[in-house]
N, C-alpha and C. Protein backbone atom coordinates (compact mmCIF):
# COMPACT_ATOMS: atom_id res chain seq x y z
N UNK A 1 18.77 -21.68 -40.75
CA UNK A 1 19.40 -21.31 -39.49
C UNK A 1 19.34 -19.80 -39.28
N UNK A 2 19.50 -19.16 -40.63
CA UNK A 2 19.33 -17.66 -40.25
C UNK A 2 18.11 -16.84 -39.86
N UNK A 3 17.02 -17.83 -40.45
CA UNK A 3 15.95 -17.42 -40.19
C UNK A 3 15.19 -17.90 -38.85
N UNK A 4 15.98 -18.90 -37.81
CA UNK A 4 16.00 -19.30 -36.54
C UNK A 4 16.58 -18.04 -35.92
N UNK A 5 17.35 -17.62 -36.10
CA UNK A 5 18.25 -16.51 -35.72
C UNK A 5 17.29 -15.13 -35.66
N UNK A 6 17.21 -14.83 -37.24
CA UNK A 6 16.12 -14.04 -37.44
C UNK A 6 15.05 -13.73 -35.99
N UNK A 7 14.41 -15.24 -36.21
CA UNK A 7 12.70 -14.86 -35.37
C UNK A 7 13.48 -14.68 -33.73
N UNK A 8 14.60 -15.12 -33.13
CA UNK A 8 15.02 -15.05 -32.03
C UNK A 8 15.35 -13.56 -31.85
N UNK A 9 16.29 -12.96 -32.78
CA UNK A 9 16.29 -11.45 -32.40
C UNK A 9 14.98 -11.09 -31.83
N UNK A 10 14.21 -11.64 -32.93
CA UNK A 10 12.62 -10.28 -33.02
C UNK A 10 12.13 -10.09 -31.64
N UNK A 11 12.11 -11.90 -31.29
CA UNK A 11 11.20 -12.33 -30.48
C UNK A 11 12.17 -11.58 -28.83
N UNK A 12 13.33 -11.68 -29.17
CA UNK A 12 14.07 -10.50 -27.90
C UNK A 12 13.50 -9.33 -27.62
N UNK A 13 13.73 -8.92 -29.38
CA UNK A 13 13.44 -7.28 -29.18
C UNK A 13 12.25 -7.68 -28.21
N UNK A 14 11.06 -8.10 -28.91
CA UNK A 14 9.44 -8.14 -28.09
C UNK A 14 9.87 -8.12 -26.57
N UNK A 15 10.73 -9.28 -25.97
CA UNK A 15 10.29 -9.18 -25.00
C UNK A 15 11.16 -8.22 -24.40
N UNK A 16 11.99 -7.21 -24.86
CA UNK A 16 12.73 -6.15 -24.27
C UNK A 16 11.60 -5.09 -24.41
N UNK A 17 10.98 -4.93 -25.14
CA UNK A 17 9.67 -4.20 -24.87
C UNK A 17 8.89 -4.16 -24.08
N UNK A 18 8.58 -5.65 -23.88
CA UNK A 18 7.52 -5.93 -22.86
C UNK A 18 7.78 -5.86 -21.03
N UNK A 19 8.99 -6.46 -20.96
CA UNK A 19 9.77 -5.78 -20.12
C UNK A 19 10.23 -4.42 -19.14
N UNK A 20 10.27 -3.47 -20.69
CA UNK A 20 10.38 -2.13 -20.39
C UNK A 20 8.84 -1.75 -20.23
N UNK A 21 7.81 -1.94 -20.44
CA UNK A 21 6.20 -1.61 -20.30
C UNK A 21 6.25 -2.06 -19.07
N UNK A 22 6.46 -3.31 -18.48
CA UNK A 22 6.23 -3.92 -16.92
C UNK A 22 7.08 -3.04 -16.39
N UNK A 23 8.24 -2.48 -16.35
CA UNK A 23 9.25 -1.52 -15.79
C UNK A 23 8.33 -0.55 -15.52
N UNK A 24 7.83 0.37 -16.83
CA UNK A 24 7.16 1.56 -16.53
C UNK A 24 6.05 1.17 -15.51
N UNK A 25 5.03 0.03 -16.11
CA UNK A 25 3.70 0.04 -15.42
C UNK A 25 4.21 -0.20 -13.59
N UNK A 26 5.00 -0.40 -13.44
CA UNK A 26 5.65 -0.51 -11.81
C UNK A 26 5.85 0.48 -11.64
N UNK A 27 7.05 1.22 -11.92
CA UNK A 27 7.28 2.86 -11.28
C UNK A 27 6.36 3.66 -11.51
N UNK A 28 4.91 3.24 -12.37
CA UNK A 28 3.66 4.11 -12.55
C UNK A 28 3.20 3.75 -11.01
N UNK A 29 3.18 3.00 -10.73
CA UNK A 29 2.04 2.21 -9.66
C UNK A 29 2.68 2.67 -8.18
N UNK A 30 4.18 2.50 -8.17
CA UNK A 30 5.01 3.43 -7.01
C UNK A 30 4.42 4.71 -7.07
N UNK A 31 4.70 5.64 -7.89
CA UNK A 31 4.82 6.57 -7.92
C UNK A 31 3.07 7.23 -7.67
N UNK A 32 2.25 6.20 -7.88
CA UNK A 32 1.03 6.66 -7.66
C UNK A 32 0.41 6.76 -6.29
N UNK A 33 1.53 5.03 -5.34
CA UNK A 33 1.26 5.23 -4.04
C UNK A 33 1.90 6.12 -3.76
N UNK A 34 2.68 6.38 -3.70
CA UNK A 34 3.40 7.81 -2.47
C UNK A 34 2.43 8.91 -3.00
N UNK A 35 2.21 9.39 -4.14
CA UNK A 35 1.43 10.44 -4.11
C UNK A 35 0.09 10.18 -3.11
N UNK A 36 -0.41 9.53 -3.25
CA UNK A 36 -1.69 9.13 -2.41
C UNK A 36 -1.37 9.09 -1.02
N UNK A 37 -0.42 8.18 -0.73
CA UNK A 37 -0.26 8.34 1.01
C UNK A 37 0.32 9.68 1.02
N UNK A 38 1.19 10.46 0.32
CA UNK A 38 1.59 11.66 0.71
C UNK A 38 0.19 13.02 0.94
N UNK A 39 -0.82 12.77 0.18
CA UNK A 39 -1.97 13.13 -0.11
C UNK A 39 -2.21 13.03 1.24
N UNK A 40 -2.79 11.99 2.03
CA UNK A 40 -3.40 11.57 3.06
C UNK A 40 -2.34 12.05 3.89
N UNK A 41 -1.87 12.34 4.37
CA UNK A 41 -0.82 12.49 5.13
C UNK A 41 -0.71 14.13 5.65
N UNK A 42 -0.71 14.96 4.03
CA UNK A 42 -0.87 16.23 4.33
C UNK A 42 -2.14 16.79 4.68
N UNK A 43 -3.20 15.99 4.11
CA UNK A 43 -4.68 16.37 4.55
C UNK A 43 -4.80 16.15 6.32
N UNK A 44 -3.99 15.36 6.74
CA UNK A 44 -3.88 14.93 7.75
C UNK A 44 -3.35 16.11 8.92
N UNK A 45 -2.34 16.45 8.39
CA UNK A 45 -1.91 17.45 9.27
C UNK A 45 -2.02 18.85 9.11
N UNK A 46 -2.90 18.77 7.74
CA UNK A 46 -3.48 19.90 7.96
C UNK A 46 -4.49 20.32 8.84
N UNK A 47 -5.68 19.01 8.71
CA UNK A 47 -6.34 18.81 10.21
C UNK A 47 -5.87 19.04 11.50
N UNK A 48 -5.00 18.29 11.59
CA UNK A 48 -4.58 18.48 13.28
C UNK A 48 -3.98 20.24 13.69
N UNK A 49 -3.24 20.70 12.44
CA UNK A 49 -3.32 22.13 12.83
C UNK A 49 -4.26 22.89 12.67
N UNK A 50 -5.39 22.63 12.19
CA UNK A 50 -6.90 23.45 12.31
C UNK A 50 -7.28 22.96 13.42
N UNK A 51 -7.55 22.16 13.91
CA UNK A 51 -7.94 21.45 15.55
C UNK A 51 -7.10 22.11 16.30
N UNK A 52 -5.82 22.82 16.43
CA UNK A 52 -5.29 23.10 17.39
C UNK A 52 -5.61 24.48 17.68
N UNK A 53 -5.44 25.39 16.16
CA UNK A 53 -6.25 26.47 16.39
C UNK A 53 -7.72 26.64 16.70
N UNK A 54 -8.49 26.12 16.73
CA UNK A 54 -9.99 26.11 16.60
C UNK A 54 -10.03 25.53 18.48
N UNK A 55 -9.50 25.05 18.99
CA UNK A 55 -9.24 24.41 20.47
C UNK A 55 -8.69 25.85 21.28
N UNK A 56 -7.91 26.25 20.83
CA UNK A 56 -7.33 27.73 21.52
C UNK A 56 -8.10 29.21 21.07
N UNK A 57 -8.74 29.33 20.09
CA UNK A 57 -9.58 30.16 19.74
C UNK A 57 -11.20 29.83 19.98
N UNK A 58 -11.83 29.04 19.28
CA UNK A 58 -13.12 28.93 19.98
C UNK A 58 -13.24 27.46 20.48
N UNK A 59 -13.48 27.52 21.61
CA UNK A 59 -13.43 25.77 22.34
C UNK A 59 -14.84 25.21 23.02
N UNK A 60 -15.53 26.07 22.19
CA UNK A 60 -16.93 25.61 21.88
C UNK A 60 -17.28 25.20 20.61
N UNK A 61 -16.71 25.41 19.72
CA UNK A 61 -16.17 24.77 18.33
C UNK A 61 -15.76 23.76 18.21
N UNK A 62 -14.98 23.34 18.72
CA UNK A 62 -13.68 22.36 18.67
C UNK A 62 -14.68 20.92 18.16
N UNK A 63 -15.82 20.59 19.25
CA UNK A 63 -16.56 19.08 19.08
C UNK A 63 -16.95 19.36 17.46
N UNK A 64 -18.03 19.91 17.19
CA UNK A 64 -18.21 19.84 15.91
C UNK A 64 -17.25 19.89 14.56
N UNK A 65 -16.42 20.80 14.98
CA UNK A 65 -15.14 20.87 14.02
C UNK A 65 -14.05 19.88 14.06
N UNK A 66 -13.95 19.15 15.23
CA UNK A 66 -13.44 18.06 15.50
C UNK A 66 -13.97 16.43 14.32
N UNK A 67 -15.26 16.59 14.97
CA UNK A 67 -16.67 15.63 13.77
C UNK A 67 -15.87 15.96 12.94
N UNK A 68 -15.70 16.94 11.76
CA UNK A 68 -16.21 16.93 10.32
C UNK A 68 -14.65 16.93 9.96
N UNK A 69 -13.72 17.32 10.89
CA UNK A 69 -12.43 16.93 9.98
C UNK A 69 -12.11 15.60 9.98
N UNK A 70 -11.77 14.93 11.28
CA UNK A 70 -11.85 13.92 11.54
C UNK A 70 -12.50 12.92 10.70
N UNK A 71 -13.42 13.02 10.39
CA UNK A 71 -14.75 12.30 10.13
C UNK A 71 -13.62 12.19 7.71
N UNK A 72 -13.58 13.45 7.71
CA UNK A 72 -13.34 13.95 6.33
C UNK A 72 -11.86 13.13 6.41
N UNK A 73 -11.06 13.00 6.92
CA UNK A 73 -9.73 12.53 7.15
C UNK A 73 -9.83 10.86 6.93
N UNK A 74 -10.80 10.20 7.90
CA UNK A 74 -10.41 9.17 8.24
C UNK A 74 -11.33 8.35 6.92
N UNK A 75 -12.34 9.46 6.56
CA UNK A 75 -12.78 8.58 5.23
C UNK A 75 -12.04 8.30 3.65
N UNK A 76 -10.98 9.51 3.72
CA UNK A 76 -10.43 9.76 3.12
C UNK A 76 -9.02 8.49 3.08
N UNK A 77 -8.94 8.12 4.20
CA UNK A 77 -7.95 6.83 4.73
C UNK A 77 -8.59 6.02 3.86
N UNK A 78 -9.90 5.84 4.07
CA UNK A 78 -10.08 4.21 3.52
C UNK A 78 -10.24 4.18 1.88
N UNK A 79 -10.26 5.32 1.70
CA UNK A 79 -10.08 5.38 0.27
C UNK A 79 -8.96 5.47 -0.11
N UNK A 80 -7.72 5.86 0.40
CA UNK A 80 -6.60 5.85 -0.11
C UNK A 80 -6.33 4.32 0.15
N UNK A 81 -6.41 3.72 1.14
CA UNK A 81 -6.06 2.28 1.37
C UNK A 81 -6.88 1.55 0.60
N UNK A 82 -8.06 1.71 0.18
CA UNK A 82 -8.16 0.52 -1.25
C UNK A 82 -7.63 0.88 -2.29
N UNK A 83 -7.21 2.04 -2.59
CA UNK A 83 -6.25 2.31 -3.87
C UNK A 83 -4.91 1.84 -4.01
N UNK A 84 -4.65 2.14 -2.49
CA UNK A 84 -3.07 2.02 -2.39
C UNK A 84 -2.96 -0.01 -2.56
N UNK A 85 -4.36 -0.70 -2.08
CA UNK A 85 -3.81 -1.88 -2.42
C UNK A 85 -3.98 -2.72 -3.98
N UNK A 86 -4.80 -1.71 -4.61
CA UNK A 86 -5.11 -2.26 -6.10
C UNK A 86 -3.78 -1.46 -6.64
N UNK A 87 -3.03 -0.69 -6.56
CA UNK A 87 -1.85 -0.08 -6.80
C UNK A 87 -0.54 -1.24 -6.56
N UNK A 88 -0.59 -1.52 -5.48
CA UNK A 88 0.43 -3.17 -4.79
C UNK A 88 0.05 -4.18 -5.58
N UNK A 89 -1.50 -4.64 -6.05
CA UNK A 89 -1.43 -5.39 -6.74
C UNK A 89 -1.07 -5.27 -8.09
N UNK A 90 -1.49 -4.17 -8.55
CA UNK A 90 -0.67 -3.78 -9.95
C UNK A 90 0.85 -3.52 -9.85
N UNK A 91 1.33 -3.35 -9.24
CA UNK A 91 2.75 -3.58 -9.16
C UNK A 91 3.55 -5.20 -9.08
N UNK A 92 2.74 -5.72 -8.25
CA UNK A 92 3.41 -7.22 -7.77
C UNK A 92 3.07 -7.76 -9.44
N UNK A 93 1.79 -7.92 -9.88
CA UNK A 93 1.47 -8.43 -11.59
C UNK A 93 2.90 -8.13 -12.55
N UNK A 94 3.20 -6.56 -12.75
CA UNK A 94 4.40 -6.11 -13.19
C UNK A 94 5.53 -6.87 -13.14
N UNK A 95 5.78 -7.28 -11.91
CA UNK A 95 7.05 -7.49 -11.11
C UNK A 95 6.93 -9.33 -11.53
N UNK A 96 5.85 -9.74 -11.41
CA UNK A 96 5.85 -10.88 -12.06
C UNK A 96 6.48 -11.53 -13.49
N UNK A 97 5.60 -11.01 -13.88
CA UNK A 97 5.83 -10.95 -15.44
C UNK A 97 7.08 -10.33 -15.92
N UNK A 98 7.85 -9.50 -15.43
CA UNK A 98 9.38 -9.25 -15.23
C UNK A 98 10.38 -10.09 -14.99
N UNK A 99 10.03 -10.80 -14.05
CA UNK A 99 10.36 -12.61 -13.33
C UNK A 99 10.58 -13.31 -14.29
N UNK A 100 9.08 -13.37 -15.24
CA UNK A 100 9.32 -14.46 -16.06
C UNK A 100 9.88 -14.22 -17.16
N UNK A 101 9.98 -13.36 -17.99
CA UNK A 101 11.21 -12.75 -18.65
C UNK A 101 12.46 -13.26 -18.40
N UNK A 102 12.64 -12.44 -17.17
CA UNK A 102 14.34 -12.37 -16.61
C UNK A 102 14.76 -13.85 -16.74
N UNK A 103 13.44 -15.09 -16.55
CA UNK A 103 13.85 -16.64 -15.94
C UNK A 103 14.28 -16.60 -17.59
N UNK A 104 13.49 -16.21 -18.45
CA UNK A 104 13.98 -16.76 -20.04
C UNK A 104 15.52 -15.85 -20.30
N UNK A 105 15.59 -14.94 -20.16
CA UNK A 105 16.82 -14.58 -20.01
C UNK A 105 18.27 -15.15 -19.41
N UNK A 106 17.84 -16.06 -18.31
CA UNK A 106 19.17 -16.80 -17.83
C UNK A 106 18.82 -17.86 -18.96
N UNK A 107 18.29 -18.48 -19.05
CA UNK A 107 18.34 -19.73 -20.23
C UNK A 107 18.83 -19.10 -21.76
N UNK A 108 19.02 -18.12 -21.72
CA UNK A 108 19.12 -17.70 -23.26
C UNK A 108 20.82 -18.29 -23.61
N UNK A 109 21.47 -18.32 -22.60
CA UNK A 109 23.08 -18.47 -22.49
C UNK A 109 23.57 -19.30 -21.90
N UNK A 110 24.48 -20.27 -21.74
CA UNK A 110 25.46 -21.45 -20.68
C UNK A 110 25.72 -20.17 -19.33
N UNK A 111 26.40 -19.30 -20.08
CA UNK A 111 26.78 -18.14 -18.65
C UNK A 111 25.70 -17.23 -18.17
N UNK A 112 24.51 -17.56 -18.82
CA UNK A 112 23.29 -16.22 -18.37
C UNK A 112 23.04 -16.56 -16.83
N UNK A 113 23.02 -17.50 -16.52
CA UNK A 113 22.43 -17.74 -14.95
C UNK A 113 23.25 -16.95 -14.02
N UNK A 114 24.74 -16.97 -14.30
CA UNK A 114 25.48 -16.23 -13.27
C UNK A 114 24.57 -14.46 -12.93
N UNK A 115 24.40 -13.95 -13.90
CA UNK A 115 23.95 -12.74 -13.83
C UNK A 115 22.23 -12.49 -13.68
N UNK A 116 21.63 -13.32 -13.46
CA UNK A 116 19.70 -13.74 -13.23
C UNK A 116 19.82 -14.60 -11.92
N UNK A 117 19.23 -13.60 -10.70
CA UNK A 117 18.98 -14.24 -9.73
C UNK A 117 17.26 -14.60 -10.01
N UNK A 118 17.42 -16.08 -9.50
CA UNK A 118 15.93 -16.40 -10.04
C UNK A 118 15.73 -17.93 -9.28
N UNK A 119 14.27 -17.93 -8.52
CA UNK A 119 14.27 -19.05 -8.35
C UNK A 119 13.34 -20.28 -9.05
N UNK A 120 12.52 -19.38 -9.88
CA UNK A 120 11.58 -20.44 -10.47
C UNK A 120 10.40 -20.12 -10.42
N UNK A 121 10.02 -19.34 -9.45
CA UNK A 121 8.58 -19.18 -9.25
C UNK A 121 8.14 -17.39 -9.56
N UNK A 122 7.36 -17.28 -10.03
CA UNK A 122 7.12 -15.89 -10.61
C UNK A 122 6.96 -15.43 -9.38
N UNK A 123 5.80 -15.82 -8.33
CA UNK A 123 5.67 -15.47 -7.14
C UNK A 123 7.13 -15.07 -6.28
N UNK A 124 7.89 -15.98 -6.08
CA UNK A 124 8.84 -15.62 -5.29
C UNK A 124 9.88 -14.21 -5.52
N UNK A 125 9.88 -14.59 -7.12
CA UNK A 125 11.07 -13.59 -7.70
C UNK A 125 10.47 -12.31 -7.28
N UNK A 126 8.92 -12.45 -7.50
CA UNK A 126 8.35 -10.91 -7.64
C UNK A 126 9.12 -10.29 -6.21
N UNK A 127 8.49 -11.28 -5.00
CA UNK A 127 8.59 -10.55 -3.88
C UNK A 127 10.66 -10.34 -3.38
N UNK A 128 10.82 -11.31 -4.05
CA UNK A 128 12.64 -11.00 -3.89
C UNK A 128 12.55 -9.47 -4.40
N UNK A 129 12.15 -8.80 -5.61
CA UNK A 129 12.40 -8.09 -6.09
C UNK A 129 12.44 -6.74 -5.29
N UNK A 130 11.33 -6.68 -4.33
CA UNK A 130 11.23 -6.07 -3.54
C UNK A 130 11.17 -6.32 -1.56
N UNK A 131 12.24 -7.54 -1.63
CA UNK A 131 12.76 -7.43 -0.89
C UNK A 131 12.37 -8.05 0.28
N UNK A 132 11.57 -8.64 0.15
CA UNK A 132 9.97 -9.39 1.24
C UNK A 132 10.00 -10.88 0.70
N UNK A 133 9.45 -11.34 1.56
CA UNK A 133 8.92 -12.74 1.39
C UNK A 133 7.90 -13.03 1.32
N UNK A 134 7.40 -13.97 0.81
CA UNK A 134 6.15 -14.37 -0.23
C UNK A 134 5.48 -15.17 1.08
N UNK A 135 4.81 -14.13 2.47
CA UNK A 135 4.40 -14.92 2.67
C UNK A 135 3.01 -13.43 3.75
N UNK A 136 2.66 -13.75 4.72
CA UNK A 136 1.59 -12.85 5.04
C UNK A 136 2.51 -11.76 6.02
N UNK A 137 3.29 -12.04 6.19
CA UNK A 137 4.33 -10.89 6.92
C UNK A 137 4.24 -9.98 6.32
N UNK A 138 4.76 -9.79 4.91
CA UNK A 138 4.68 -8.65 3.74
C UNK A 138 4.07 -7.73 4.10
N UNK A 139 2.31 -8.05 4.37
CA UNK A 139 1.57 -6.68 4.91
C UNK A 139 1.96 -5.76 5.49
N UNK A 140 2.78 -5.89 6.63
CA UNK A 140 2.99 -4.95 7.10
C UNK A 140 3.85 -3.95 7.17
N UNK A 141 4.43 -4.18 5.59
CA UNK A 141 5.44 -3.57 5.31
C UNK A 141 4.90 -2.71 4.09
N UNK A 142 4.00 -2.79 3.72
CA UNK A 142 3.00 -1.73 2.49
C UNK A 142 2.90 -0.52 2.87
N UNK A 143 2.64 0.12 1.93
CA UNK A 143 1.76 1.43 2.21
C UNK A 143 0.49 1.47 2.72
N UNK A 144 -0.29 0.28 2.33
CA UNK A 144 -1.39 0.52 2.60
C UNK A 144 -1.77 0.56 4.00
N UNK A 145 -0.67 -0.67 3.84
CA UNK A 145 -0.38 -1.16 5.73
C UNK A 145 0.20 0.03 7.00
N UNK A 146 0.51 0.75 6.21
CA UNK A 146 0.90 2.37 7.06
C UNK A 146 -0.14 3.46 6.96
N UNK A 147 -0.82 3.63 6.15
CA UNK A 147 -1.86 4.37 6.23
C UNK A 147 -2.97 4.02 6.90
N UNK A 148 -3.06 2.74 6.54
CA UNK A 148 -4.10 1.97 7.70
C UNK A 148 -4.15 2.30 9.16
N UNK A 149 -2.95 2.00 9.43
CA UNK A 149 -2.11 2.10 11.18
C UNK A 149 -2.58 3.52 11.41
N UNK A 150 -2.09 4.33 10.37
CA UNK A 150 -2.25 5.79 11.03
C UNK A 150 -4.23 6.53 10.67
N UNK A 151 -4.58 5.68 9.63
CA UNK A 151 -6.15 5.73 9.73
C UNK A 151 -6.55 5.33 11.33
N UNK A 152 -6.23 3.92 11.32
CA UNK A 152 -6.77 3.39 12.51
C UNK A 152 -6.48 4.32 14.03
N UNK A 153 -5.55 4.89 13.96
CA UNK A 153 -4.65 5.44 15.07
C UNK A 153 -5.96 7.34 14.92
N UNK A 154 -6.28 7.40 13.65
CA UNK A 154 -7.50 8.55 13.62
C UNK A 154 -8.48 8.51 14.19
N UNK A 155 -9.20 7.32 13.75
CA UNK A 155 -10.36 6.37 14.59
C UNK A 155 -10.72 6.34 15.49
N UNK A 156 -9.46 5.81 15.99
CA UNK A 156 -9.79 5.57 17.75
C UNK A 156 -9.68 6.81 18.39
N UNK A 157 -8.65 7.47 17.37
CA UNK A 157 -8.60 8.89 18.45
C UNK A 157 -9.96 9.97 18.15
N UNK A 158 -10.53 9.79 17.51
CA UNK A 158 -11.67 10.56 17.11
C UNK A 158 -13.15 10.34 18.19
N UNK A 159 -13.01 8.65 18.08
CA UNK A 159 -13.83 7.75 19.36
C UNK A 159 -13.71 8.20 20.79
N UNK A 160 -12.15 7.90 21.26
CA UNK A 160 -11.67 8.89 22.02
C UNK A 160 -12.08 10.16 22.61
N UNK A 161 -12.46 10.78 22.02
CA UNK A 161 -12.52 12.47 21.91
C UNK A 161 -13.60 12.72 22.12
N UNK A 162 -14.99 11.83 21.18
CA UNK A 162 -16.17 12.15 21.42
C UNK A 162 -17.21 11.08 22.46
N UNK A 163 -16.24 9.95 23.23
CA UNK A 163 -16.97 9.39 24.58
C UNK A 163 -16.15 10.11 25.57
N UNK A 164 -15.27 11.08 25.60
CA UNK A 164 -14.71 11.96 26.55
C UNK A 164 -15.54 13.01 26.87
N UNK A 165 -16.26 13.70 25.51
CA UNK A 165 -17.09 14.86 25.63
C UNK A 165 -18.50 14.25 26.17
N UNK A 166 -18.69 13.03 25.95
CA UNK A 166 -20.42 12.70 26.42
C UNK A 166 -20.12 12.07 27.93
N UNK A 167 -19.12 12.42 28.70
CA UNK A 167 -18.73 12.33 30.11
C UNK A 167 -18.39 11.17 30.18
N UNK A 168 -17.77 10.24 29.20
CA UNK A 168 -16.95 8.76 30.13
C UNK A 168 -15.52 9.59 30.62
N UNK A 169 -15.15 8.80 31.51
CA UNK A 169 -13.51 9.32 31.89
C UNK A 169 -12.63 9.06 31.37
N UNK A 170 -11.28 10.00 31.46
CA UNK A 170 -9.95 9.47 30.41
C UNK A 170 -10.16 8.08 30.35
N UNK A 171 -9.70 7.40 31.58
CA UNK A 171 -9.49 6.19 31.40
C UNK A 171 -10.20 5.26 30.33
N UNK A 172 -11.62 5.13 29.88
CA UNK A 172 -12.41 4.72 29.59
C UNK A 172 -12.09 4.95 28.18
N UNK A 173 -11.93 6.45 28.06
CA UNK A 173 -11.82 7.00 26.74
C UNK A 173 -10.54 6.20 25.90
N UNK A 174 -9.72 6.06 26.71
CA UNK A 174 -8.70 5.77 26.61
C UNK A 174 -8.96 3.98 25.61
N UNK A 175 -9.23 3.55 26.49
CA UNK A 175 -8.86 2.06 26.08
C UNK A 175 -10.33 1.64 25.15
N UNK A 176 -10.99 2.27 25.30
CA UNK A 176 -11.79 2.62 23.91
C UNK A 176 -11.36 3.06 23.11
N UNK A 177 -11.18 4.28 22.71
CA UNK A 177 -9.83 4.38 21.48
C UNK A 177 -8.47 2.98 21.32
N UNK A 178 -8.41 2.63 21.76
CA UNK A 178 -6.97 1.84 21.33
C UNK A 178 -8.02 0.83 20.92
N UNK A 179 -9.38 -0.04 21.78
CA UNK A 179 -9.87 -1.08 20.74
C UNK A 179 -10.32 -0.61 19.37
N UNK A 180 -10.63 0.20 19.41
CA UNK A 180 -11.43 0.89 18.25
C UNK A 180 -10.02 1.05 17.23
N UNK A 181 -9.27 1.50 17.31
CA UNK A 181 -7.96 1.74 16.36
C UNK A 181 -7.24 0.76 15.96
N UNK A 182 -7.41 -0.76 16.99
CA UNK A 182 -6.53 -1.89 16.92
C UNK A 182 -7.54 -2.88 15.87
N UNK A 183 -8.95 -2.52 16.03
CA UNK A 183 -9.87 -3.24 15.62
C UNK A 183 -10.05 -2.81 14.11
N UNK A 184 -9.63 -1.58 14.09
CA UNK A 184 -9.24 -0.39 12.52
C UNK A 184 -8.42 -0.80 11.47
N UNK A 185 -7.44 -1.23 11.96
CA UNK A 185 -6.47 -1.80 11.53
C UNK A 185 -6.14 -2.98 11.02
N UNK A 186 -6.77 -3.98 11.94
CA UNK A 186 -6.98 -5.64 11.56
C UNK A 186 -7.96 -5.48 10.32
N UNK A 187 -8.88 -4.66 10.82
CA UNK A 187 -9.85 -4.84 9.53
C UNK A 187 -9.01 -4.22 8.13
N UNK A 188 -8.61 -3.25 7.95
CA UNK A 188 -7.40 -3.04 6.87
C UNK A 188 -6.54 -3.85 6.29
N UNK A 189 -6.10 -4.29 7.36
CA UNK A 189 -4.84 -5.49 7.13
C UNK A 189 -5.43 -7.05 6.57
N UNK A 190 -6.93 -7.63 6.91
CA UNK A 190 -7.33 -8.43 6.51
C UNK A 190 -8.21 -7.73 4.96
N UNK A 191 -8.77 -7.04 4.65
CA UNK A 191 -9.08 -6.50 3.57
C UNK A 191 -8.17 -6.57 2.47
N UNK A 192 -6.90 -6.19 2.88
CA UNK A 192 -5.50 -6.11 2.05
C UNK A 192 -5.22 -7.67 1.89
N UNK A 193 -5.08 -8.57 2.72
CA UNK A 193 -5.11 -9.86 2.36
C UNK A 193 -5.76 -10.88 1.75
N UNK A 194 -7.27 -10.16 1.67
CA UNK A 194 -8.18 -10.70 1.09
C UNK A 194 -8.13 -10.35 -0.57
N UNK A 195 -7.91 -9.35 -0.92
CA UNK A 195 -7.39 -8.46 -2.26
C UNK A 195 -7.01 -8.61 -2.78
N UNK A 196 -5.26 -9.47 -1.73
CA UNK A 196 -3.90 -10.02 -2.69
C UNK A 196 -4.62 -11.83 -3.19
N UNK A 197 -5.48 -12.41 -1.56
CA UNK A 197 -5.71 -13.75 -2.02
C UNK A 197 -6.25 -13.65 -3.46
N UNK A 198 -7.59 -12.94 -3.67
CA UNK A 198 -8.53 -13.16 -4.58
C UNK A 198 -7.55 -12.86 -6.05
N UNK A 199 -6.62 -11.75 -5.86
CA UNK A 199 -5.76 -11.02 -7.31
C UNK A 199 -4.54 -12.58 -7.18
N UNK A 200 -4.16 -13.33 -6.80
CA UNK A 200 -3.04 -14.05 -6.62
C UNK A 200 -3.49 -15.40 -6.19
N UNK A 201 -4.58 -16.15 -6.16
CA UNK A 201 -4.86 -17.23 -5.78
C UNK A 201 -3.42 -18.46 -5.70
């Protein structure tokens, strides 16, 4: 009996270890998106205040210098947005396997359940954990899913800018940019879904 006892400590300790590794490898994976969207974000507006000076100082400049930030910005989006979603998926894995822990944890005791909210499914718990539901809504509550929006929202406005200069009219310019940015976006948002299907079947 003691040595039932025995392998049960051990086998705790282990999974209080393993536990605390899924803990870290999550707040690694947070902490990696915000740096990245924060990244994109400042590259971002650092652009738009070089465009504003370069528009009021030389405005024969502006198209080409317009190109290459723009152009440097919005590529820079799509690279942060496939990171930021192999980052979500390394987090949700974490958050899993945390789940299933925690589920052996309410069974460890008659009274453990009171204190382990849990429903059974690794999937579900993960996304309880953070607060979402396990279902395609989620997207749009990511990071990736915000950088996207504001990639896409670059896009179109970049599109924008340069069928304005080759003489279409606002108007034109206009609702060309918004397909182009709306069309930016879906494609992001289905990429990201395709990512989680293939990592989460």
């Amino acid at each position: 009996m003691s040595d039932e006892r025995a392998d049960l400590a051990q086998f705790l300790g282990v999974l209080n270890t393993e536990y605390f590794v899924l803990q870290g490898a999550s707040n690694a994976s947070i902490s990696e998106s915000s740096s990245r969207s924060s990244l994109y974000l400042v590259t971002l507006s650092s652009a738009l205040v070089s465009l504003g000076f370069v528009s009021g100082a030389s405005p024969g400049l502006f198209l080409p210098f317009a190109a290459a930030a723009l152009t440097t910005v919005f590529v820079l989006g799509w690279f942060t947005i496939a990171r930021l979603i192999d980052t979500a998926i390394e987090n949700i894995r974490a958050l899993r396997g945390m789940a299933r822990i925690r589920r052996y944890y309410a069974g460890v005791h008659p009274e453990a359940p009171a204190f382990f909210e849990t429903t059974g499914d690794d999937a579900s718990d993960a996304y309880a954990m953070l607060g979402m539901r396990s279902s395609r809504r989620w997207v749009v509550g990511t990071m990736a899913s915000m950088v996207g929006a504001v990639n896409a929202v670059v896009g179109g406005s970049g599109v924008a800018i340069f069928i304005g200069a080759m003489g279409a009219g606002t108007p034109v310019s206009i609702v060309v940019g918004v397909i182009v940015g709306a069309l930016l976006f879906a494609m992001s948002a289905a990429l990201q879904i395709q990512r989680f299907k293939r990592a989460f079947p």
